[in-house]
Protein backbone atom coordinates (compact mmCIF):
# COMPACT_ATOMS: atom_id res chain seq x y z
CA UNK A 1 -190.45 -270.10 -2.66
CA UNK A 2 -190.19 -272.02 -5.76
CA UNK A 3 -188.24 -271.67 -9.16
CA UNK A 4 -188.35 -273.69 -11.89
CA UNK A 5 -185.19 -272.97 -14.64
CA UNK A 6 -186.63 -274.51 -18.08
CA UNK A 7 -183.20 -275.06 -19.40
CA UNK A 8 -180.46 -275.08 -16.60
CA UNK A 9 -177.21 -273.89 -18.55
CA UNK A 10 -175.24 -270.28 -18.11
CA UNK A 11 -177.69 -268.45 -17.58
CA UNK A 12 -180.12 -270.09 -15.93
CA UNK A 13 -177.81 -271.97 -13.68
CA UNK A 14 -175.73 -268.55 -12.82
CA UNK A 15 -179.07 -267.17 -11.69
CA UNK A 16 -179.80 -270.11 -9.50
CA UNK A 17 -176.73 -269.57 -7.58
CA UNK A 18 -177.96 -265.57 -6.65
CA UNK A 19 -180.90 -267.09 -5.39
CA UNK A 20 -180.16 -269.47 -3.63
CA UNK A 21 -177.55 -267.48 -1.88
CA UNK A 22 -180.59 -265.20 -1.36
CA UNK A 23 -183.42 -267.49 -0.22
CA UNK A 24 -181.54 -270.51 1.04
CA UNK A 25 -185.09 -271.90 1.64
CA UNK A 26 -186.36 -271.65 -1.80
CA UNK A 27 -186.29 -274.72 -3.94
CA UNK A 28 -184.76 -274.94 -7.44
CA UNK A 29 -186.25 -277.32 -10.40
CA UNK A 30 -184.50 -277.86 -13.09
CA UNK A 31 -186.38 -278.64 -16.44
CA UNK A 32 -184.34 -280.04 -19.66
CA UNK A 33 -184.55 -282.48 -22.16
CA UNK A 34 -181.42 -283.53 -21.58
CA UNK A 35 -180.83 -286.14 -18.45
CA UNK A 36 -177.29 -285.35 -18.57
CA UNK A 37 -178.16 -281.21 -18.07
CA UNK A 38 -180.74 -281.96 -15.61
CA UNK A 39 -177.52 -284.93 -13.90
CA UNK A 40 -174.78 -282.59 -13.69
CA UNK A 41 -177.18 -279.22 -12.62
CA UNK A 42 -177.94 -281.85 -9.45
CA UNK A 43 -174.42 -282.65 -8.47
CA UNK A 44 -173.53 -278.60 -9.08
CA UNK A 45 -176.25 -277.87 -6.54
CA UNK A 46 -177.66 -275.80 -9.38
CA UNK A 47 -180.94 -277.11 -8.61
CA UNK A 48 -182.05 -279.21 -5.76
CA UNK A 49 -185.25 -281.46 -7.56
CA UNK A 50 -185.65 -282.31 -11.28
CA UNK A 51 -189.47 -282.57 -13.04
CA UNK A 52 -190.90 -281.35 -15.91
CA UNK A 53 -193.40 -278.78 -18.01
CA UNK A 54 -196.80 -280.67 -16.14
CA UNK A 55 -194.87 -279.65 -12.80
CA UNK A 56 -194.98 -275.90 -12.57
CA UNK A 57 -198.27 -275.41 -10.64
CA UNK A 58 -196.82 -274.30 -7.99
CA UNK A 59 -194.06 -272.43 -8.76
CA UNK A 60 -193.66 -268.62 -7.68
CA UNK A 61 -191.23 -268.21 -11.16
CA UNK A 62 -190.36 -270.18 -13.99
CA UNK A 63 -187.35 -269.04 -16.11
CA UNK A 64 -186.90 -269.96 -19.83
CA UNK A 65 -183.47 -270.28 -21.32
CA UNK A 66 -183.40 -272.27 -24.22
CA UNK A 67 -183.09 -271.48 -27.80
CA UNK A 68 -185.45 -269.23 -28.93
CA UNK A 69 -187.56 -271.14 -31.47
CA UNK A 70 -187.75 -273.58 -28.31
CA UNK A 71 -188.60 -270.64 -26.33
CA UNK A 72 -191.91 -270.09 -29.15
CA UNK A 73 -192.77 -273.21 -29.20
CA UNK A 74 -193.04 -274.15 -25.62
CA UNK A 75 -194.43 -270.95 -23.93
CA UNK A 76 -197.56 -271.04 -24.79
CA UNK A 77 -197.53 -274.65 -22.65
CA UNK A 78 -195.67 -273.45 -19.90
CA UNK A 79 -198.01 -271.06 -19.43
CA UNK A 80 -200.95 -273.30 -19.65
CA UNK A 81 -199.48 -275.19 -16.18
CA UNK A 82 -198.55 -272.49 -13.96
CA UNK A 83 -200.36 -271.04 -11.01
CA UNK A 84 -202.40 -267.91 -11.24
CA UNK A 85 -199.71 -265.90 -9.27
CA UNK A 86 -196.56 -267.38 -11.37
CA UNK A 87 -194.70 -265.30 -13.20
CA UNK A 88 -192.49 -266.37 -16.38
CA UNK A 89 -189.49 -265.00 -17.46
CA UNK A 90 -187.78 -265.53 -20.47
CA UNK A 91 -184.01 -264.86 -21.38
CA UNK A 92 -184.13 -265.38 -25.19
CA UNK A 93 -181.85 -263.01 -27.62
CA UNK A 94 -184.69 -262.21 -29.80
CA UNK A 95 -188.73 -261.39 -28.79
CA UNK A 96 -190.67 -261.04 -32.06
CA UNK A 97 -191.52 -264.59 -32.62
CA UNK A 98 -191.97 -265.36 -28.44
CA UNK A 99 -194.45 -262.37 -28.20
CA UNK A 100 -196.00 -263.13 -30.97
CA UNK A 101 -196.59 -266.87 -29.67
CA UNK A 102 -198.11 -265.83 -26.71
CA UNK A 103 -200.22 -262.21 -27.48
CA UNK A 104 -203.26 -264.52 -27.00
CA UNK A 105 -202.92 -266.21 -24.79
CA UNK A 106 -205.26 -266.21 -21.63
CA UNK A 107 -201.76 -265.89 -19.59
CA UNK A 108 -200.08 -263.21 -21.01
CA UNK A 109 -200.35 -260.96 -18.12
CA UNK A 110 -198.09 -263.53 -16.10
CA UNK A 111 -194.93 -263.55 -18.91
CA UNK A 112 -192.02 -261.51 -19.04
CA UNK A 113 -190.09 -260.43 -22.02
CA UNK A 114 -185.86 -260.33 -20.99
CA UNK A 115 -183.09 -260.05 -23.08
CA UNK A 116 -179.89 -260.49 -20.21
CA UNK A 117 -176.89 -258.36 -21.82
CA UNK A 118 -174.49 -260.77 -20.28
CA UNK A 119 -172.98 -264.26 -20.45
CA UNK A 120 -169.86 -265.59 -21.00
CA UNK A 121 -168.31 -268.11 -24.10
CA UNK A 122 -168.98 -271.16 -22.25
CA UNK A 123 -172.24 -273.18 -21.83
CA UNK A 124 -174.01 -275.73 -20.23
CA UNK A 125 -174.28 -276.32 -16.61
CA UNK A 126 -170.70 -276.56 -15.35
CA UNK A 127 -170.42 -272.57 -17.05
CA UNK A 128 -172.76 -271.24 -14.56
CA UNK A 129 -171.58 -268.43 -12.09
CA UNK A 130 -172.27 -266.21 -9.50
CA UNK A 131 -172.74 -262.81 -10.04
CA UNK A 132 -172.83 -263.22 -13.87
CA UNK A 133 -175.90 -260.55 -13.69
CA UNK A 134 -174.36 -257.89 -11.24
CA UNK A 135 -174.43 -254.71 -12.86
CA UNK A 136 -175.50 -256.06 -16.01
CA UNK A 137 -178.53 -254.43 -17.59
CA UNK A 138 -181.26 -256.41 -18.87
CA UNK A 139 -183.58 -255.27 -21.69
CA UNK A 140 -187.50 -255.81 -21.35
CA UNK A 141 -189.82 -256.17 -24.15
CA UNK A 142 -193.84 -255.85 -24.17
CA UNK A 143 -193.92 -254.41 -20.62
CA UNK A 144 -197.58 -253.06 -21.02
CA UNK A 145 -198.71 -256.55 -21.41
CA UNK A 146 -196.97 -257.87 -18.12
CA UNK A 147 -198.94 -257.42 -14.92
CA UNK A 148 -197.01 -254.95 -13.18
CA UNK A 149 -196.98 -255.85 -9.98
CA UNK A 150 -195.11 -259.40 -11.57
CA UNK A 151 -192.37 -256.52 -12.02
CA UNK A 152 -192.55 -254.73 -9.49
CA UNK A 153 -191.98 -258.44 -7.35
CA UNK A 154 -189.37 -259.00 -9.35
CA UNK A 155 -186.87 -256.07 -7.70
CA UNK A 156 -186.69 -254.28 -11.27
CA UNK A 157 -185.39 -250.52 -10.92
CA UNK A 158 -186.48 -248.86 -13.76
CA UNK A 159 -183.84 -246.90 -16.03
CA UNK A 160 -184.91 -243.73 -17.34
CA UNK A 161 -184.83 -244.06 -21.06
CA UNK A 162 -182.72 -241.47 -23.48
CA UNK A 163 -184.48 -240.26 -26.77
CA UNK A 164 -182.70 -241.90 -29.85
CA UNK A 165 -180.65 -239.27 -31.94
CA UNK A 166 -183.39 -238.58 -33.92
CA UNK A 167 -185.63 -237.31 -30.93
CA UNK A 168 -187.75 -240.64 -30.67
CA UNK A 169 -188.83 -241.66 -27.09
CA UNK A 170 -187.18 -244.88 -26.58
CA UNK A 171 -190.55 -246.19 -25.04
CA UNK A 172 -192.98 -248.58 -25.93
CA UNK A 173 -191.46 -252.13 -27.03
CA UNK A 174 -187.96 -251.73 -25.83
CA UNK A 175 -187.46 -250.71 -21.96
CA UNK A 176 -184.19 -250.59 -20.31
CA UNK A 177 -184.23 -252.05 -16.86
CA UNK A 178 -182.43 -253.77 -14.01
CA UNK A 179 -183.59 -256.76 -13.04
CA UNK A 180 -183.70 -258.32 -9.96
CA UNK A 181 -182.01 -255.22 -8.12
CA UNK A 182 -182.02 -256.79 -5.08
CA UNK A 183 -179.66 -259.73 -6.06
CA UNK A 184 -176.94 -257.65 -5.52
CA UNK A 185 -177.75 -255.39 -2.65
């Protein structure tokens, strides 16, 4: 298996550890901008090989955890290079503007919409952790327009939804899920 982390900070590098505590065979790729990220993920062990956006071919799942208007910007790319059975993930705090970039595209099927709710006050590579996601939720946007079995791959239990005060389904854009269930089992 192969993951490439576009961005390789908190949240990206926290994740890394799970998996590679999970499949010690995968390889981890680190995409940044920064040398210095992409440097100090390396000596972490955060990720194992370094490349870039032409790179992800080949990669089962590609994670995106920059800043959002990054996040816009670059998706519609990232999904240009991946393989047909790659699935992208994003962890941005907002989804409006990185749905909208994307509705289009030819690729859409293959993208996941994720808001983690977790993290910590620290940043960067050296902030990453294990366990930062166990038994944290994570929200999902735009399901219907993810392949589901991308979701089903991914481990997520699905959390029965509660009708807002008012008697509105809370279905449609926002889903509450957990996400990667297995990373803790």
């Amino acid at each position: 298996m192969k993951v490439s982390f576009v961005g390789i900070g908190l949240m990206n590098g926290s994740l890394s550890l799970d998996l590679q505590r999970l499949y010690p065979d995968a390889v981890m790729q680190g995409i940044s901008r920064k040398e210095a990220t992409l440097s100090c993920a390396l000596d972490l062990g955060l990720i194992h090989e370094t490349g870039d956006l032409d790179q992800l071919q080949d990669a089962d799942w590609v994670f995106v955890s920059i800043p959002v208007a990054a996040i816009a910007a670059l998706l519609p790319r990232i999904l240009d290079a991946i393989g047909e059975q790659t699935l992208v993930v994003d962890f941005g705090s907002t989804k409006a503007a990185i749905c909208e970039a994307v509705k289009l595209h030819p690729k859409r099927a293959q993208f996941l919409a994720a808001h983690p709710i977790a993290g910590t006050e620290h940043s960067g590579p050296d902030a990453a952790v294990p366990e930062l996601y166990k038994g944290k939720t994570i929200m999902l946007c735009d399901t219907a327009h993810t392949r589901q079995c991308g979701i089903a791959e991914a481990g997520i239990r699905r959390h029965e939804n509660r009708p807002w005060p008012d008697g509105r389904a809370e279905t449609g854009r926002w889903q509450t899920a957990y996400f990667f269930g297995r990373l803790h089992t």
